[in-house]
Protein backbone atom coordinates (compact mmCIF):
# COMPACT_ATOMS: atom_id res chain seq x y z
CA UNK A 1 -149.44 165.79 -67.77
CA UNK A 2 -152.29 165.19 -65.56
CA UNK A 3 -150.54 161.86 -64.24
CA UNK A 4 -146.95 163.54 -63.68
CA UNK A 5 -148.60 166.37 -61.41
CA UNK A 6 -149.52 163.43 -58.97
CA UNK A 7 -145.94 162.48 -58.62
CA UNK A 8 -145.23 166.04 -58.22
CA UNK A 9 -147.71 166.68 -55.27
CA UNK A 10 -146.39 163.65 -53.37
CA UNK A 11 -142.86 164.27 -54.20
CA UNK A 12 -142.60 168.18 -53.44
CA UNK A 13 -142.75 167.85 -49.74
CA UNK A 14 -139.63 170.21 -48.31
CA UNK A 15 -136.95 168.32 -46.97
CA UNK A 16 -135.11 168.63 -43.22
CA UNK A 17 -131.38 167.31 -42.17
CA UNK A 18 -133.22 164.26 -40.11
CA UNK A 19 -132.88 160.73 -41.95
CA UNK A 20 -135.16 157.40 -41.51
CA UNK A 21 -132.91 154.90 -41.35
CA UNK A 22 -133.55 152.17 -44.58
CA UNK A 23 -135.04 149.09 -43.55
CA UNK A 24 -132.42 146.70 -43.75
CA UNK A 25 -133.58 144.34 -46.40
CA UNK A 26 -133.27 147.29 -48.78
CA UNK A 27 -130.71 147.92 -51.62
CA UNK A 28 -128.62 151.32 -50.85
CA UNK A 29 -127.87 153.26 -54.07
CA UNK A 30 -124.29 155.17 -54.04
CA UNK A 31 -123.38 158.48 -56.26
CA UNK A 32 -121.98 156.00 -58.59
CA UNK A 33 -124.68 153.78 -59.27
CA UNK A 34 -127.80 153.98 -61.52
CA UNK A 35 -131.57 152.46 -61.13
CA UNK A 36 -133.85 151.52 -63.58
CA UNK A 37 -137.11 149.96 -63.92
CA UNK A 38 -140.74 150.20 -64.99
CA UNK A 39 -143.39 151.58 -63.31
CA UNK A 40 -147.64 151.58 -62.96
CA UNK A 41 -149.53 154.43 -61.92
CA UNK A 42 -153.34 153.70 -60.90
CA UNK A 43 -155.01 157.02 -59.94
CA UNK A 44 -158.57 155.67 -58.16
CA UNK A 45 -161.31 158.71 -57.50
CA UNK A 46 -163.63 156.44 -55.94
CA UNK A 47 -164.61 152.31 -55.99
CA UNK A 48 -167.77 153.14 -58.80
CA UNK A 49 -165.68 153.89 -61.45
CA UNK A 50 -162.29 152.11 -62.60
CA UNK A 51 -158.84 153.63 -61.88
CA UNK A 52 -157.37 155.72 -64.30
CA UNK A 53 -153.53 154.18 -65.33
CA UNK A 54 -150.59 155.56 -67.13
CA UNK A 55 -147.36 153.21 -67.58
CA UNK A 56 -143.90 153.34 -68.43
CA UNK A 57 -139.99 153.84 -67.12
CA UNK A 58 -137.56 155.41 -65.06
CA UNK A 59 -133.97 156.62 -64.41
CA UNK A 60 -132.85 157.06 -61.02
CA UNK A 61 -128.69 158.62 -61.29
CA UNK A 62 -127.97 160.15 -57.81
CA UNK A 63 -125.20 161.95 -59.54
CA UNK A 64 -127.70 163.73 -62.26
CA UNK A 65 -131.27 163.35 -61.43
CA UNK A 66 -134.77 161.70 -62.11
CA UNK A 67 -136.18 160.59 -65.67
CA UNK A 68 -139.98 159.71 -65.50
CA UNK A 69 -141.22 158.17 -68.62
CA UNK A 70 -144.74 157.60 -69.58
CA UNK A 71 -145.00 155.30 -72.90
CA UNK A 72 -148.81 154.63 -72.35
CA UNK A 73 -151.70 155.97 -72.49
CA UNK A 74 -149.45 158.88 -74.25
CA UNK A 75 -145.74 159.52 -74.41
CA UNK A 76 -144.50 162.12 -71.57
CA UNK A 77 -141.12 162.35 -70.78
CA UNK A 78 -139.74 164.82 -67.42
CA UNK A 79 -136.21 165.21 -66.35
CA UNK A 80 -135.74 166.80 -63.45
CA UNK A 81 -132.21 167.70 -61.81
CA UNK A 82 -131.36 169.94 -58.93
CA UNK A 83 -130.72 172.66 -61.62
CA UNK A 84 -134.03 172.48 -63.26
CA UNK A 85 -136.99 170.44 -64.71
CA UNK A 86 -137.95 169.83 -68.51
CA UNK A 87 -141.11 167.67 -69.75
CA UNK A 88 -141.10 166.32 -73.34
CA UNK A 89 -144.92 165.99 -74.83
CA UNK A 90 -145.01 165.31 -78.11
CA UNK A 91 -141.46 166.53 -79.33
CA UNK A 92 -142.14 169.37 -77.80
CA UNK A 93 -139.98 170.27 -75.02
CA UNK A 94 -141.60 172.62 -71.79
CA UNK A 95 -139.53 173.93 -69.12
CA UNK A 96 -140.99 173.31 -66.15
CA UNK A 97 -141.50 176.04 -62.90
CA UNK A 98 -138.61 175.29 -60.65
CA UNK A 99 -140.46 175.85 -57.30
CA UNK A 100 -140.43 172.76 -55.27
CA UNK A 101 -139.35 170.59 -58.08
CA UNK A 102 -135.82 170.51 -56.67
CA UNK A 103 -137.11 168.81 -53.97
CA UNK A 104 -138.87 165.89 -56.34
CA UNK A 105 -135.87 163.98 -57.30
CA UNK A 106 -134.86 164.30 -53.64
CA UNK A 107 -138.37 162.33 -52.61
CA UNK A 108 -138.22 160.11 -55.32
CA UNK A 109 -134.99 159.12 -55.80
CA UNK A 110 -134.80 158.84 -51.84
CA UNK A 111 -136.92 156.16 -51.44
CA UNK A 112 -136.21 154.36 -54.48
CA UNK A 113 -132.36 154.64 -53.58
CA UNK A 114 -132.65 153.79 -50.09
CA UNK A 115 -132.23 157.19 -48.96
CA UNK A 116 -135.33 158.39 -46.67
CA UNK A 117 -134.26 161.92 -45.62
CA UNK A 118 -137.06 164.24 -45.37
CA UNK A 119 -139.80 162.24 -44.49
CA UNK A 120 -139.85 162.73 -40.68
CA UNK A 121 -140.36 166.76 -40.70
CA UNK A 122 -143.85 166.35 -42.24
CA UNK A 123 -145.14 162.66 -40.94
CA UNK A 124 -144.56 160.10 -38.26
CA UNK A 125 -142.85 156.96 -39.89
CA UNK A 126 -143.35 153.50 -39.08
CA UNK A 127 -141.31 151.11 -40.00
CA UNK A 128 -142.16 147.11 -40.58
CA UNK A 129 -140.07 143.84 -41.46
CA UNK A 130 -137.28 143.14 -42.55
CA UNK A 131 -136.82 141.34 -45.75
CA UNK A 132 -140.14 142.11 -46.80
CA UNK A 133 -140.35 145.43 -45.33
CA UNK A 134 -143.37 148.34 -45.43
CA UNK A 135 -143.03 151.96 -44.45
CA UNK A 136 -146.48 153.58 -43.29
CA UNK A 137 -146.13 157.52 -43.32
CA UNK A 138 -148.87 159.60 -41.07
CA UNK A 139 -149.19 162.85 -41.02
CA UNK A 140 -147.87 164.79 -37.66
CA UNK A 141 -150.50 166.66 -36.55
CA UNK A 142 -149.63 169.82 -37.09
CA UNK A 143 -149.78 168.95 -41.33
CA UNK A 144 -153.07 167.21 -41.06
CA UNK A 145 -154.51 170.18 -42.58
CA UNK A 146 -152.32 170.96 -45.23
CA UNK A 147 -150.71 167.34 -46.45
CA UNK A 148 -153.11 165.93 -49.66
CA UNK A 149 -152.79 162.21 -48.11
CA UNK A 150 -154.20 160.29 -44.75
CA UNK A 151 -151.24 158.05 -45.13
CA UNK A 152 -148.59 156.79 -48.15
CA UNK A 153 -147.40 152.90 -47.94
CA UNK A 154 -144.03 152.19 -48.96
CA UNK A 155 -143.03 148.65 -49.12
CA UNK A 156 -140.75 145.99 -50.40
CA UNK A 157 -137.46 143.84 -50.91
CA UNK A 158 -134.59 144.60 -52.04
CA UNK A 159 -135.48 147.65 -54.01
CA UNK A 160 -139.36 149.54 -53.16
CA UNK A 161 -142.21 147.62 -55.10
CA UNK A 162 -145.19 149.77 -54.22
CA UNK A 163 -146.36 153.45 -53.42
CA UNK A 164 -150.20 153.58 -52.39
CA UNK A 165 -151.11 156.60 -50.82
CA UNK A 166 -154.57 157.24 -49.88
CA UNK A 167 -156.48 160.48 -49.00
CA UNK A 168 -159.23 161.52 -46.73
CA UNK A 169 -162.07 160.99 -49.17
CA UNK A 170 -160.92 157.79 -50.09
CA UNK A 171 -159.48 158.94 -53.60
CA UNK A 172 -155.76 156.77 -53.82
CA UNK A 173 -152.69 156.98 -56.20
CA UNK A 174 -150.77 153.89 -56.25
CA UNK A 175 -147.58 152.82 -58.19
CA UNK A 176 -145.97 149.73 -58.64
CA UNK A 177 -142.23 149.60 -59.38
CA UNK A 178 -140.55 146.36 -61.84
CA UNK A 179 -137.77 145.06 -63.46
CA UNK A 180 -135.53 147.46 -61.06
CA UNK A 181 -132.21 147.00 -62.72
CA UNK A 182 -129.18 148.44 -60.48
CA UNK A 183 -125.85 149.40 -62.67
CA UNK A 184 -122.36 150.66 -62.71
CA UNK A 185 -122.27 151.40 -66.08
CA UNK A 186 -122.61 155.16 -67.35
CA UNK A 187 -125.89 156.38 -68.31
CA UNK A 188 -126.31 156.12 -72.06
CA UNK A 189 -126.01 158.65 -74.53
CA UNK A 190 -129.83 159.06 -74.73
CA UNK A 191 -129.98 159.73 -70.62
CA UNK A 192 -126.85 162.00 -70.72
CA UNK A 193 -128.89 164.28 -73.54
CA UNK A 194 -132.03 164.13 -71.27
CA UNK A 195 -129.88 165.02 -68.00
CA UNK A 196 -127.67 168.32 -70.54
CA UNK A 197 -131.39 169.37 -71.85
CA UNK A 198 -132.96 169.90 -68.96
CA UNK A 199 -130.38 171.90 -67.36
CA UNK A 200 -130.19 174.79 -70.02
């Protein structure tokens, strides 16, 4: 749980109509496609101790929503959808508060899909490269104050292979995004029930 609520603080930022261009190296997703791949979460409170990690996979389906799931250190599985948000612990399915969680798959699913809407309202972005490309996010002044991180890192290829972002204290949450897979092919039976559960 504790891992998931660091998505959610860097993925609940409220979105605007502007839209940061994708750097051009970068793969695009449609309504009709799906991504998948594997993720690593490092969560480092300072450089004494060593960083805490949680692993596993995830489900990007612009048409449905976001499925985050952790296989390791513990199983965790959250779907979230514009209709609502369900985590699995256990077998044992919580419905999760719907404040600001619409906004997650948005943030999320964004900038793994190629989609950056949203970003500009609460930071400056800067945008390097090309084919290797990196996207450093400051806050605008007027968020200093009330924005968790100094600055969040985007970069890759063809699809986004890292997510560092680093706070004032020097605390940092980083992720790093594999095997990205993108399809055509409906979601399977397995994502369809995840997608229809979290929605009643």
């Amino acid at each position: 749980m504790r891992y998931f609520l660091l998505i959610v603080v860097f993925l609940s930022f409220p979105l605007t109509a502007r839209a940061t261009e994708a750097p051009s190296g970068q793969v695009v997703i449609d309504a009709h496609s799906v991504l998948r791949g594997r993720f690593v979460e490092e969560h480092q409170i300072n450089q004494t101790q060593a960083p805490m990690q949680t692993s596993g996979h995830f489900v990007v389906a612009p048409d449905h929503g976001l499925i985050w799931g952790i296989e390791k250190p513990f199983p965790t599985l959250t779907i979230i959808t514009p209709n609502g948000a369900t985590q699995d612990v256990g077998g044992i399915a919580l419905k999760l508060p719907t404040k600001n969680l619409h906004h997650i798959y948005d943030m999320v699913g964004g900038a793994l899909a190629g989609d950056w809407k949203g970003l500009e309202a609460e930071y400056n972005v800067k945008r390097d490269g090309a084919a290797h490309w990196q996207m450093l996010l400051t806050p605008r002044t007027q968020n200093k104050q009330t924005l968790p991180y100094a600055t969040i890192t985007v970069s890759g290829s063809r699809f986004v292979e890292n997510i560092v972002m680093t706070k004032i204290d020097g605390a940092s949450d980083s992720f790093e995004f594999s095997d990205e897979a993108l399809s055509s092919a409906p979601l399977t039976a397995a994502e369809n029930a995840a997608f229809a559960e979290s929605k009643l």
